[in-house]
Protein backbone atom coordinates (compact mmCIF):
# COMPACT_ATOMS: atom_id res chain seq x y z
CA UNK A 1 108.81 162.34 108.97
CA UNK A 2 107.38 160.88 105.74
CA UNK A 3 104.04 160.86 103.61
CA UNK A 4 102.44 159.39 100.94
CA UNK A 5 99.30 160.14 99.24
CA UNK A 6 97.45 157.79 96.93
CA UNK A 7 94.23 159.90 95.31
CA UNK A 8 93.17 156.84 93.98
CA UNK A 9 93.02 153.47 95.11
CA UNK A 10 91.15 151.43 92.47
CA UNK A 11 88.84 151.99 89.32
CA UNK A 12 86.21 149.78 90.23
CA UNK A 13 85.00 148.10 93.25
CA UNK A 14 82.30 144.72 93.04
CA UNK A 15 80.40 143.95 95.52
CA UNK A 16 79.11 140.03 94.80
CA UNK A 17 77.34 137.55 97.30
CA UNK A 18 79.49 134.41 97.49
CA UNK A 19 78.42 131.23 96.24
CA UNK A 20 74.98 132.21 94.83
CA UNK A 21 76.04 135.42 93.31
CA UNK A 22 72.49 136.12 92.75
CA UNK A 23 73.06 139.84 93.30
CA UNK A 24 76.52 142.72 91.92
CA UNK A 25 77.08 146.08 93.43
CA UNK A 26 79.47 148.07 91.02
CA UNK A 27 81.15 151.30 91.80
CA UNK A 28 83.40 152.82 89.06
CA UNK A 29 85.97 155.44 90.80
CA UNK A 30 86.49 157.67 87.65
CA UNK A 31 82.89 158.78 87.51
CA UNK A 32 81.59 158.13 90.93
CA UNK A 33 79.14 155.89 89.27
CA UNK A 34 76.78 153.08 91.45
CA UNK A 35 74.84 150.85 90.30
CA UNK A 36 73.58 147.14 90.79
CA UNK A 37 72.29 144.39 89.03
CA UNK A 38 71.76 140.52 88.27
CA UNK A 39 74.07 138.93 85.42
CA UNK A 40 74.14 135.78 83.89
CA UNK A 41 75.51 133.01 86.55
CA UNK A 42 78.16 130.32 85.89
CA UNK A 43 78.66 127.55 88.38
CA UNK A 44 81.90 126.15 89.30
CA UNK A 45 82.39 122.81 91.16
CA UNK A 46 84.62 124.78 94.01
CA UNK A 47 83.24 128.21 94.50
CA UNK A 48 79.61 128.07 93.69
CA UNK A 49 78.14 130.72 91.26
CA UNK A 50 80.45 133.40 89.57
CA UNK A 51 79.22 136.17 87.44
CA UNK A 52 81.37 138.31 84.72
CA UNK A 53 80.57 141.00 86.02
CA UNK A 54 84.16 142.70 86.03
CA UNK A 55 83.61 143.59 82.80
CA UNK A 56 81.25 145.57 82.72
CA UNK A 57 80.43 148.29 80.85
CA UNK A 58 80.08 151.89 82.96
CA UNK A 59 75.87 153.13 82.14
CA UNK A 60 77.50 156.57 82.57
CA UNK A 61 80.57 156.70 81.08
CA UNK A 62 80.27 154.06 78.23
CA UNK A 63 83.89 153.02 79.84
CA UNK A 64 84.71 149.52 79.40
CA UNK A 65 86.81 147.97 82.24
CA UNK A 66 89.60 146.26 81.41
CA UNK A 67 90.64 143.44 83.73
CA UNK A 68 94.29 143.57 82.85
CA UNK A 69 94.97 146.93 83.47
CA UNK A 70 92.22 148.05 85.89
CA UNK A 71 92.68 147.45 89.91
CA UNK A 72 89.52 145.82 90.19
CA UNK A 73 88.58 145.09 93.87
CA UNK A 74 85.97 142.29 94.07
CA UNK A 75 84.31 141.54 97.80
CA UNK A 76 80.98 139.96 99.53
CA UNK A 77 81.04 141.57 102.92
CA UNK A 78 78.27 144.54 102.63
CA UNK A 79 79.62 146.23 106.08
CA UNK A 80 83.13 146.12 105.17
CA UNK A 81 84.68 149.91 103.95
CA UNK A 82 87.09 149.92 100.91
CA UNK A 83 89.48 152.93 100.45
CA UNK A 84 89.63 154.94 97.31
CA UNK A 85 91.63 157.45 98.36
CA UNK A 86 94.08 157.57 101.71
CA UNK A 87 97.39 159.09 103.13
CA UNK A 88 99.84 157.27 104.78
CA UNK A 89 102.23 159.28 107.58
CA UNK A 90 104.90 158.61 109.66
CA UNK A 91 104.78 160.70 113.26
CA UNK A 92 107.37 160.37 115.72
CA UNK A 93 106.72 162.05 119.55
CA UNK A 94 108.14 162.07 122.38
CA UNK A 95 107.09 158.78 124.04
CA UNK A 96 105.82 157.06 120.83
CA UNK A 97 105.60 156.62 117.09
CA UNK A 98 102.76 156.40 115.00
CA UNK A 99 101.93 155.02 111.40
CA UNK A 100 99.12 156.78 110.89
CA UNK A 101 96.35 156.37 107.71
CA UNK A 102 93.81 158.37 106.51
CA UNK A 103 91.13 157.81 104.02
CA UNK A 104 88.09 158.56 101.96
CA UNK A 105 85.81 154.70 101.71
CA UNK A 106 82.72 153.72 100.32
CA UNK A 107 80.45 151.12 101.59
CA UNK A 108 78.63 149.26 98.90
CA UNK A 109 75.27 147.28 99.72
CA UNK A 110 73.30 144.49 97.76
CA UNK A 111 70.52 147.25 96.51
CA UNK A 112 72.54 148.48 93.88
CA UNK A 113 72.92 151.74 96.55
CA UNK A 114 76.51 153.44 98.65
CA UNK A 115 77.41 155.17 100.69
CA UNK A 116 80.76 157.46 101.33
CA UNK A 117 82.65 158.31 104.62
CA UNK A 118 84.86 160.79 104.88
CA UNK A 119 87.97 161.02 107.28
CA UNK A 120 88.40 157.50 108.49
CA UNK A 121 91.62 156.95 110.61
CA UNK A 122 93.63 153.63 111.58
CA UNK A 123 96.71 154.64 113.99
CA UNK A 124 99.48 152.00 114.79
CA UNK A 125 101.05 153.39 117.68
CA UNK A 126 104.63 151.92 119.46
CA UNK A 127 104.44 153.21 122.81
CA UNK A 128 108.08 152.66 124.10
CA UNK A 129 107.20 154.42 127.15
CA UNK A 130 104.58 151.20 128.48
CA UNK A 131 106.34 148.93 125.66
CA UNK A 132 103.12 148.14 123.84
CA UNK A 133 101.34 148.66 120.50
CA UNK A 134 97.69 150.04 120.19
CA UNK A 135 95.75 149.40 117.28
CA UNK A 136 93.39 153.15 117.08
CA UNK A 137 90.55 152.88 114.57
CA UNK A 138 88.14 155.63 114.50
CA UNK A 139 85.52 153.14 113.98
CA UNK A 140 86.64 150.43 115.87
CA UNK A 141 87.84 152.11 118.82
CA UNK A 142 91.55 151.26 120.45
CA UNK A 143 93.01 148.23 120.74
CA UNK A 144 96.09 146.85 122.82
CA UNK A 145 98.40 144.42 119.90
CA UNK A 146 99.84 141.14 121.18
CA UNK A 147 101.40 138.31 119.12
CA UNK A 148 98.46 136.18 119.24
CA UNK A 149 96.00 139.57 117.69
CA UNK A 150 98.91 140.28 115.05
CA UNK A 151 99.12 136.36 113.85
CA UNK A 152 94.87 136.50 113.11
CA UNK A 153 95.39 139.12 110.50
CA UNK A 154 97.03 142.46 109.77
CA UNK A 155 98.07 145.04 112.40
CA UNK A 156 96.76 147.60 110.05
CA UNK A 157 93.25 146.38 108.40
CA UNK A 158 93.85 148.54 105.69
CA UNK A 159 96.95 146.87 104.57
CA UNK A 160 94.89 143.84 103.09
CA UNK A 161 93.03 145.87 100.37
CA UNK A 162 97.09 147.19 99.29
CA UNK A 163 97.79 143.81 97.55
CA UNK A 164 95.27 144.35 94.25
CA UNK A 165 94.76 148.39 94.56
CA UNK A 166 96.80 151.15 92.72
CA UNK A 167 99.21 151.30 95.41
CA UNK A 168 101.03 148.44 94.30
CA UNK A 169 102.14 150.89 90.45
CA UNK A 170 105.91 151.51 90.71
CA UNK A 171 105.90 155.25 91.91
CA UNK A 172 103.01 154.59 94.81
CA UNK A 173 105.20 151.54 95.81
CA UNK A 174 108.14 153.10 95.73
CA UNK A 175 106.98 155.76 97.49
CA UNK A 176 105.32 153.66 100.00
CA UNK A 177 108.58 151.69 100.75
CA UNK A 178 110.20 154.23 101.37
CA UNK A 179 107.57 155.16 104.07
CA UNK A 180 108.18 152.12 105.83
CA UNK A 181 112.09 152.59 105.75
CA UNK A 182 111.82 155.68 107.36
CA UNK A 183 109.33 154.53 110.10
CA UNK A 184 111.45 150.91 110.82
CA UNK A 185 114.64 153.05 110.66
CA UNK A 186 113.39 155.57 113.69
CA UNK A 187 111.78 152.33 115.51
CA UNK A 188 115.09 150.76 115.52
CA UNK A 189 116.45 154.35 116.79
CA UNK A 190 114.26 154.46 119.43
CA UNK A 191 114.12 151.14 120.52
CA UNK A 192 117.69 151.04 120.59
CA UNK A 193 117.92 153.86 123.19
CA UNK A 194 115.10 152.43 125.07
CA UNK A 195 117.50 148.91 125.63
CA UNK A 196 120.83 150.42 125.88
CA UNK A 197 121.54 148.31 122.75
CA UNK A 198 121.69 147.90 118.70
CA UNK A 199 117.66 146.34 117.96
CA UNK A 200 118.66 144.49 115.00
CA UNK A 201 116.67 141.54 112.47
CA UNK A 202 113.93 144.06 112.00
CA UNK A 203 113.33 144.05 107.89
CA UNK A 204 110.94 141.34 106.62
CA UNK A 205 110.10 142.08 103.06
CA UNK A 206 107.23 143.23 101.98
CA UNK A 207 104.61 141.47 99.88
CA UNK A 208 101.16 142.56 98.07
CA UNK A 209 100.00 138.97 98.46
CA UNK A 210 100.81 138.75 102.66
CA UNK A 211 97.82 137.30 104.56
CA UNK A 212 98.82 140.49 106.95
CA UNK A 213 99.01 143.11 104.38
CA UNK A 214 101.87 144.67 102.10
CA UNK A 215 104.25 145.48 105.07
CA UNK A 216 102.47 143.82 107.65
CA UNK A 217 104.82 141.18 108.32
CA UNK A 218 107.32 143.57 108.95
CA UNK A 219 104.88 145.44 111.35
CA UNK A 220 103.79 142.41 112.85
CA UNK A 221 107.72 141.84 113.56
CA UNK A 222 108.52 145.34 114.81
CA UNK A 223 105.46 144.86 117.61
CA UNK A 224 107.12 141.50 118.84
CA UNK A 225 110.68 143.38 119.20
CA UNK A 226 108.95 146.33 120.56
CA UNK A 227 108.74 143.82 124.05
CA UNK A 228 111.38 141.52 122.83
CA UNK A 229 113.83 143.13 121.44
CA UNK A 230 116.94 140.60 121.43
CA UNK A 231 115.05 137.75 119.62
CA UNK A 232 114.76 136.59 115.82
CA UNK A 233 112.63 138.30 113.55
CA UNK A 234 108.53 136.06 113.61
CA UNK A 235 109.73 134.56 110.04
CA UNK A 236 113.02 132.65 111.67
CA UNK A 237 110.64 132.07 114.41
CA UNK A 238 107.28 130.80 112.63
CA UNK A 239 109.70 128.23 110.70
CA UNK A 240 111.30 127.39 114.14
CA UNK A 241 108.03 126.65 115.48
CA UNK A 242 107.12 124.43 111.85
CA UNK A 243 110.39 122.28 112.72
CA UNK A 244 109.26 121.57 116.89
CA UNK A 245 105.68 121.92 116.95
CA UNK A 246 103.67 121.64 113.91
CA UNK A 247 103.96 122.13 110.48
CA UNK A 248 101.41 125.13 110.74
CA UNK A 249 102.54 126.59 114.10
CA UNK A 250 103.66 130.43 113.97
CA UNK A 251 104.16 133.26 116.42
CA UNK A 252 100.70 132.52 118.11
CA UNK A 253 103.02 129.58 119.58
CA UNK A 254 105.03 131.25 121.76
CA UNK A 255 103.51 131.54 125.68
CA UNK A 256 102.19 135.79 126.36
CA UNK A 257 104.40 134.50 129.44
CA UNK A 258 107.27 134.62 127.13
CA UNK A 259 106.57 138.38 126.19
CA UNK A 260 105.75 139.23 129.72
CA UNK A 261 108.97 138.32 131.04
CA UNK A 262 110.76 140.15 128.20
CA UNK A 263 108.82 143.14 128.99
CA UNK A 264 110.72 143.37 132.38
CA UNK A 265 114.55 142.48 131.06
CA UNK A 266 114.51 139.31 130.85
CA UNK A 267 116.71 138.14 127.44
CA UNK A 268 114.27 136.34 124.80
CA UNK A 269 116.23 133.14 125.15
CA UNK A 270 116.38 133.29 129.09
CA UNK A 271 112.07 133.63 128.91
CA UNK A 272 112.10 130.48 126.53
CA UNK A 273 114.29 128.54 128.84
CA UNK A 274 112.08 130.10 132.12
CA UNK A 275 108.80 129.24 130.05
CA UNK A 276 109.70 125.31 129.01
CA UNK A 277 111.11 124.36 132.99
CA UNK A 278 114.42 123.96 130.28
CA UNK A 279 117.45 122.69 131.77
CA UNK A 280 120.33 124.57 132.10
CA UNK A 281 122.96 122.72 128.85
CA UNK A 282 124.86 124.84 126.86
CA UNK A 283 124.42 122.86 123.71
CA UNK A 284 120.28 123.79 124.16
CA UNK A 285 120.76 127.49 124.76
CA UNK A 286 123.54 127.06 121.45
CA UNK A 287 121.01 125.60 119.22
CA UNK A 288 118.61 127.93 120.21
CA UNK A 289 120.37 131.00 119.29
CA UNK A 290 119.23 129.93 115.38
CA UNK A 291 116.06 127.70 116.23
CA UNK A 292 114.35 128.95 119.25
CA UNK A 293 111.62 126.63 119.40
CA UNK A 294 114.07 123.56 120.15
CA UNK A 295 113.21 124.84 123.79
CA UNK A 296 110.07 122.73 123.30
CA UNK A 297 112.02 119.52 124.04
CA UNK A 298 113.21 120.39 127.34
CA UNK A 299 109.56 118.98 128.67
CA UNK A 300 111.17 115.35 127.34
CA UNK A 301 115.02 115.84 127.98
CA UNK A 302 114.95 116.76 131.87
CA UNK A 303 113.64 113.11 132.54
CA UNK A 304 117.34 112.84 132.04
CA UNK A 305 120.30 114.20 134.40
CA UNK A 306 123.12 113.09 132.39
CA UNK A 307 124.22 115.85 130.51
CA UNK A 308 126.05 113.61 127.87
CA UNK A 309 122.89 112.06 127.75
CA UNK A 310 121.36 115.09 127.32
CA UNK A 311 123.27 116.27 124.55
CA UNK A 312 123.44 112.61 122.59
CA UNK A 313 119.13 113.07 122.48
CA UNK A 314 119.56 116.77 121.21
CA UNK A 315 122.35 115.98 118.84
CA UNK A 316 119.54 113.16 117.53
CA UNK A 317 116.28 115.73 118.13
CA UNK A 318 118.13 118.35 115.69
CA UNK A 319 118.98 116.16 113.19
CA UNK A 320 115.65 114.67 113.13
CA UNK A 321 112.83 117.19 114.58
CA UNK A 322 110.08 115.10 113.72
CA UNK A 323 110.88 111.50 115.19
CA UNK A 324 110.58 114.48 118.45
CA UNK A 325 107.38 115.84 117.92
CA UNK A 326 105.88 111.95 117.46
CA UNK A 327 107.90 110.92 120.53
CA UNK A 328 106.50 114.11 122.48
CA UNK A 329 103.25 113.65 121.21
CA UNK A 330 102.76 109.94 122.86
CA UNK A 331 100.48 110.26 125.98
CA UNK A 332 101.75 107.85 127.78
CA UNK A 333 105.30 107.68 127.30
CA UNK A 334 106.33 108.46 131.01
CA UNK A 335 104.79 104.97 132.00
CA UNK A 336 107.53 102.98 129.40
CA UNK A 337 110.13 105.71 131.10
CA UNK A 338 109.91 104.61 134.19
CA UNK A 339 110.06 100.77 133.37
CA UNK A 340 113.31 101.89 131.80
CA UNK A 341 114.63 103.80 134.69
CA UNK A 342 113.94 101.51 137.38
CA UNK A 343 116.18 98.93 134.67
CA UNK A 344 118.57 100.56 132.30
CA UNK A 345 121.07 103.32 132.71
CA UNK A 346 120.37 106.68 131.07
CA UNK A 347 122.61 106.41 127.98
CA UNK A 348 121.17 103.04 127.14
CA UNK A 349 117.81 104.19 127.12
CA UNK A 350 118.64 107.13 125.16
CA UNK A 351 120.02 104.82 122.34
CA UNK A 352 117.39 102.77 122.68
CA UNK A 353 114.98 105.87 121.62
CA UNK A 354 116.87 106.91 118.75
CA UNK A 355 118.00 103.52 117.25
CA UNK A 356 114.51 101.57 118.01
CA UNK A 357 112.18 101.91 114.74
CA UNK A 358 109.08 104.52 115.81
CA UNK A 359 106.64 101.87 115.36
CA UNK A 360 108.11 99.58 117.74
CA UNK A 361 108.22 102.54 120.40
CA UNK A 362 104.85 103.18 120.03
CA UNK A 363 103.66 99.83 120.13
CA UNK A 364 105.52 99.56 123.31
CA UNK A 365 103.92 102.24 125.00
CA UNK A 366 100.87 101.47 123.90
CA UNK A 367 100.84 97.85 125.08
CA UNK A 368 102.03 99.12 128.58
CA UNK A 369 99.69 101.64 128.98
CA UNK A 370 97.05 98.41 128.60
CA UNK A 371 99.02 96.14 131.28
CA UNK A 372 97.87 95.54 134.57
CA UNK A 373 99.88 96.73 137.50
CA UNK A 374 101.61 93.14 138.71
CA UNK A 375 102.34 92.81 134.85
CA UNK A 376 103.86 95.93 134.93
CA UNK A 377 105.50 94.68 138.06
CA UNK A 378 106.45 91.66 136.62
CA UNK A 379 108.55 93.44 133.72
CA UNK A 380 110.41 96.11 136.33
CA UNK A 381 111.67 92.14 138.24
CA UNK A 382 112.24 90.44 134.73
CA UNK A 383 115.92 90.32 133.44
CA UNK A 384 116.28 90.91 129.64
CA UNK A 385 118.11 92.77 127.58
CA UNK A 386 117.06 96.13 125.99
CA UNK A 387 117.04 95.54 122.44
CA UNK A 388 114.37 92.81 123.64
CA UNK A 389 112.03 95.12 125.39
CA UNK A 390 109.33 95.32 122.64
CA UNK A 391 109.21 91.10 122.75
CA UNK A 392 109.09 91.15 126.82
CA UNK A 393 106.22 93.40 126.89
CA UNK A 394 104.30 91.78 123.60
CA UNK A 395 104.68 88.13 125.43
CA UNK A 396 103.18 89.77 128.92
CA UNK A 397 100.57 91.89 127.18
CA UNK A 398 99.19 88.92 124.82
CA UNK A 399 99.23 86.66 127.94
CA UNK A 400 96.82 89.08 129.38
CA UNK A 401 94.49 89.86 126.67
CA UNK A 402 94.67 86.27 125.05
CA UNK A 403 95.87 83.80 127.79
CA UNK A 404 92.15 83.42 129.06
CA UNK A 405 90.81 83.11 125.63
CA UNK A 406 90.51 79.16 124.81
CA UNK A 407 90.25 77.60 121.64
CA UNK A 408 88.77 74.88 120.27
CA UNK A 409 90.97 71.48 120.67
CA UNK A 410 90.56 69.09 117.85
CA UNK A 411 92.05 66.05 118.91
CA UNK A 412 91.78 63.86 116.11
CA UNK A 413 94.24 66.32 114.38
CA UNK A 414 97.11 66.01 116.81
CA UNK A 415 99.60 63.31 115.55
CA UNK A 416 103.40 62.61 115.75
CA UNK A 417 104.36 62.03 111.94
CA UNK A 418 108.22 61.65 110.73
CA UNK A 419 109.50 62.86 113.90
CA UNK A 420 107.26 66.10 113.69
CA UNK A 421 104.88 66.92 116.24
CA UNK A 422 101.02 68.07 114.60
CA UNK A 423 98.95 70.15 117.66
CA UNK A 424 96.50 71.84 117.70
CA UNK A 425 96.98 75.58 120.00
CA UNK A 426 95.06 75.40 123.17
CA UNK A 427 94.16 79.42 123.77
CA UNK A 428 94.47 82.47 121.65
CA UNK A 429 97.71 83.61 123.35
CA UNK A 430 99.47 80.41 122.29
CA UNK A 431 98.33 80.90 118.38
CA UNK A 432 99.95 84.79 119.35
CA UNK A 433 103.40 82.96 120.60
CA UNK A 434 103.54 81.00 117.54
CA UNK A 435 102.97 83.67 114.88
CA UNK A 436 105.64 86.00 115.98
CA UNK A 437 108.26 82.65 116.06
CA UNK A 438 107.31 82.28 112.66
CA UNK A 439 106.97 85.94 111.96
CA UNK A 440 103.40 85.68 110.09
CA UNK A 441 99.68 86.52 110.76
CA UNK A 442 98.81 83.56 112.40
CA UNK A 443 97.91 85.24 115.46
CA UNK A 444 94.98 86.98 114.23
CA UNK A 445 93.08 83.91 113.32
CA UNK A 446 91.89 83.53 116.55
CA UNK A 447 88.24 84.46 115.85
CA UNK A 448 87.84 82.02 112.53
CA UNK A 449 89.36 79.41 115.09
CA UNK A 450 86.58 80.12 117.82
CA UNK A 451 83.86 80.37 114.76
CA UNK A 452 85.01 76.94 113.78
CA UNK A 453 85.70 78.33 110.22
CA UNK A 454 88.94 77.13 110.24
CA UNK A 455 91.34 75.05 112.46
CA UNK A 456 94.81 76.02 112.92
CA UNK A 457 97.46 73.09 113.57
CA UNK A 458 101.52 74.05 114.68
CA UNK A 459 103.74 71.59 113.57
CA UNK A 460 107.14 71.13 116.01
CA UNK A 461 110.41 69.62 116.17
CA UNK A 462 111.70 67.22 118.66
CA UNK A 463 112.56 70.49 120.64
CA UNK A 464 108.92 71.81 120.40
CA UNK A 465 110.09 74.60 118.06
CA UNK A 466 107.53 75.68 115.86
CA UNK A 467 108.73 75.03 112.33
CA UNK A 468 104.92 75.37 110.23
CA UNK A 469 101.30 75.77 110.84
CA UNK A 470 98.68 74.91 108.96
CA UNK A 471 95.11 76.36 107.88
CA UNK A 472 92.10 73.90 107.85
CA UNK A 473 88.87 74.64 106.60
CA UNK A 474 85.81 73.41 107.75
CA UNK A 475 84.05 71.43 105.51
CA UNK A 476 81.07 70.06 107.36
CA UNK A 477 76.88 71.91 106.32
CA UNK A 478 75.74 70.52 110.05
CA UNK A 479 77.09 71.98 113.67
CA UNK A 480 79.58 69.09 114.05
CA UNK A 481 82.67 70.91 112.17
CA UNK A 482 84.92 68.70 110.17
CA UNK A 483 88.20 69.93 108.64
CA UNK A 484 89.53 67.65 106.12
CA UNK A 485 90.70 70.59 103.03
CA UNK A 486 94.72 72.13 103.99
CA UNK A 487 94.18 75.74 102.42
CA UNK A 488 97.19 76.90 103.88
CA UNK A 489 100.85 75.21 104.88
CA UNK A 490 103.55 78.07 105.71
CA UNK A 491 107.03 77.51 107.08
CA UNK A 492 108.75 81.15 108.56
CA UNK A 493 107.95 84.36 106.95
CA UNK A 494 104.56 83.10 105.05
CA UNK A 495 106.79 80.65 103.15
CA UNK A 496 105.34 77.52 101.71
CA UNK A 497 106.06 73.91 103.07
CA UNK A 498 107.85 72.92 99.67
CA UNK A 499 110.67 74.74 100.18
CA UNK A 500 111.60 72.71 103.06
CA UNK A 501 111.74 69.24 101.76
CA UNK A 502 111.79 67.88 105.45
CA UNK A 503 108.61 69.67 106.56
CA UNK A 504 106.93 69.15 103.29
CA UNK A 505 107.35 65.12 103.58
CA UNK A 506 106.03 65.15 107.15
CA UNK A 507 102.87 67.25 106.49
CA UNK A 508 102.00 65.43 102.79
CA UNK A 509 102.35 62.46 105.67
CA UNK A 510 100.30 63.22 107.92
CA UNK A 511 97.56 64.76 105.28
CA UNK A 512 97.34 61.47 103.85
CA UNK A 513 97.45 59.38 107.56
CA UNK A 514 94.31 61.70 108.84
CA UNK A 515 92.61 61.59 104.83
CA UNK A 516 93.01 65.48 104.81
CA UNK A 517 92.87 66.46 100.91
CA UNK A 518 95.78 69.49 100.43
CA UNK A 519 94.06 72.18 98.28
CA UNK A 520 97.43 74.42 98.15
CA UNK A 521 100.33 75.25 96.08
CA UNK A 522 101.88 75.31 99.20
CA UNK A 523 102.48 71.69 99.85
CA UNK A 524 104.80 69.83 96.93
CA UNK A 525 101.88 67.64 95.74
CA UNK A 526 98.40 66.59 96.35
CA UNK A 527 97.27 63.42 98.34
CA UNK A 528 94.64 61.42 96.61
């Protein structure tokens, strides 16, 4: 149906070690020249040693070769076989089509030595008959193509040398292209007949710098509709799989259960949905039709039955793919779930997840996943209000890690002064309350408190509403701590005392009642 021949794939092919470079095979096509050698090494922080060895000088020639114009094929595998001359054919029969390539290589080897074979074939067949693709290499033997072999490299091994060779001058590529036209035009043909229907989203362009190979894409596309023929072409679907799964997912993502449904009639979309347990909503199967992989939330959104629900997640999910994939990718989200359920209608819970900050979710679940089961119990019997789910569970989590913890009571600091109350916290979980009331780090000073580095005092209102704390440090050389130096004195949100003229009397009060000397900007002025 078509042919191309290409006499000549590249002037010169190099065969150099990597890294060390220590030894450079040279063939030069135009005068069938070999020969090997050891030139002068440069190192380079990233790849090791390089040599200059592509310019070179042929010893039987006298030819110079000129890296700008030359297809110079550089390499460091000594088994691998380059090309230097092939043919390319298209074959249709009666149950399949091949793309069939011939060629002439040359195996170089790090003695300075080759060696030439003759009459090596690769054969990509499409049998529409069984609805699969072999891979025939008279070296390799045959080999049975799925989407997972096709997304590891080219479906034709050859195609990878295409990208720096001769092939890619304007009359060899043209020629060439046209090729491939002729062979995806009869696929589509064929395929069509086999379905009963117009296989369409078959062209991917072609590119001499595709990891797969100047038209391998496209091959690599053409296999996948060869058992699927109704869905989008692996570039729509690699980016689909970016958006819902990771941001370098690609065709390998998609289940072989997927294909193996397809392979007996079952619609691309219908597999998905089979695949992914996805529910049956019409706004999932719409938004599939142009981003497939949105199947992969169906694992998350059939913990719901409300279909308005439902659609109010995916609505959010679309608009926002990747506040899914960190939602999905929380191991034990189920257990905050259920809390929910056994509270909270569906639609609350769904706003909930999408207006909550993703921190504050995954603190959540994280602090559950650490509670006991009769503090798990005692949230489900608790009566709050969602928006104050993240402060419920903090208040029962710290009372279980901290509650037991005690602290160090230093009595002689505890005083009432100008109607504020000075005390000193009794266990770690108190010191916990009282930093998220006044929204600072208080809460982590726990350990300097049990160390007796420093002592940490609340100061209250009439009400017992924390309104400051204080920071004292221990002064003493001996084991008998004595804190008499304020380093710290913070009103809400880490502000200091002074701007809170109230506060800031009391505690310059009480420093001076107790002889504690303030060493802080924090307090208005110093007591002497």
């Amino acid at each position: 149906m078509a042919s191309v021949h290409i006499p000549k794939m590249f002037e010169s092919i190099i065969l150099e070690s990597r890294y060390s470079a220590d030894y450079t095979t040279i063939y030069h096509d135009s005068c069938g020249m070999v020969f090997g050698g050891k030139w002068e090494r440069k190192y380079n922080g990233w790849n090791g040693y390089f040599t200059a060895a592509k310019h070179y000088v042929c010893p039987k020639c006298g030819r110079y070769s000129d890296t700008y114009v030359d297809a110079i094929y550089r390499y460091d595998d000594e088994e691998a076989i380059i090309p230097t001359s092939l043919v390319m054919d298209v074959v249709s029969f009666k149950n399949y089509l091949d793309l069939r390539v011939r060629y002439t290589g040359i195996e170089l080897y790090y003695d300075g030595t080759a060696k030439k074979i003759k009459n090596i074939k690769q054969v990509l067949r499409f049998d529409f008959k069984r609805k699969r693709c072999l891979l025939i290499d008279s070296i390799e033997g045959k080999k049975v193509l799925t989407h997972h072999d096709i997304d590891d490299g080219a479906p034709l091994p050859i195609l990878i040398v295409f990208g720096d060779s001769i092939a890619m001058l304007r009359g060899n590529k043209k020629a060439i292209n046209h090729l491939y036209k002729v062979f995806r035009l009869e696929f589509v043909k064929r395929c069509s007949e086999l379905y009963g229907f117009d296989v369409k989203d078959t062209y991917i362009s072609h590119s001499s710098v595709d990891r797969q190979g100047y038209g391998g894409a496209m091959l690599c596309n053409l296999i996948c509709k060869l058992v699927a023929p109704d869905m989008p072409n692996i570039v729509t679907l690699a980016k689909s799989a970016n958006r819902w799964i990771s941001h370098y997912a690609s065709i390998d993502c998609v289940p072989a259960d997927v294909f193996n449904l397809t392979r007996t009639g079952v619609s691309f979309i219908d597999a998905l949905c089979a695949v992914y347990l996805a529910p049956n909503n019409r706004k999932l199967r719409r938004f599939m039709i142009s981003d497939p992989m949105v199947v992969t939330t169906s694992s998350f959104i059939r913990k719901f039955k409300d279909v308005n629900v439902v659609n109010t997640l995916l609505d959010d999910f679309v608009k926002r793919p990747d506040r899914f994939v960190i939602l999905k990718g929380y191991q034990h989200i189920d257990d905050v779930l259920a809390i929910l359920f056994s509270k909270f209608q569906e639609m609350q819970i769904a706003k909930f997840l999408i207006k909550e900050d993703i921190t504050s979710i995954r603190d959540i679940i994280v602090m559950v996943h650490e509670l006991k089961s009769e503090n798990v119990k005692k949230i489900q019997e608790m009566r709050f209000k969602l928006k104050n789910f993240h402060d419920v569970v903090m208040e029962i989590h710290d009372k279980q890690e901290f509650g037991h913890v005690q602290l160090p009571v230093v009595q002689t600091l505890n005083a009432d002064v100008k109607g504020m109350h000075f005390i000193t916290p009794a266990t770690a979980f108190d010191l916990k309350r009282i930093g998220r009331k006044l929204n600072n780090c208080v809460g982590s000073y726990s350990k300097r408190v049990l160390n007796n580095e420093s002592a940490i005092v609340v100061v209250t209102d009439d009400s017992m509403n924390p309104v400051a704390c204080l920071e004292l440090r221990n002064t003493a050389m001996g084991d008998t701590p004595k804190f008499n130096e304020l380093v710290q004195a913070k009103i809400f949100a880490n502000k200091p005392t002074w701007q809170n003229e109230t506060v800031n009397s009391a505690v310059l009060a009480w420093a001076k009642q107790l002889k504690i000397e303030p060493t802080t900007i924090d307090v208005e002025a110093q007591v002497v």
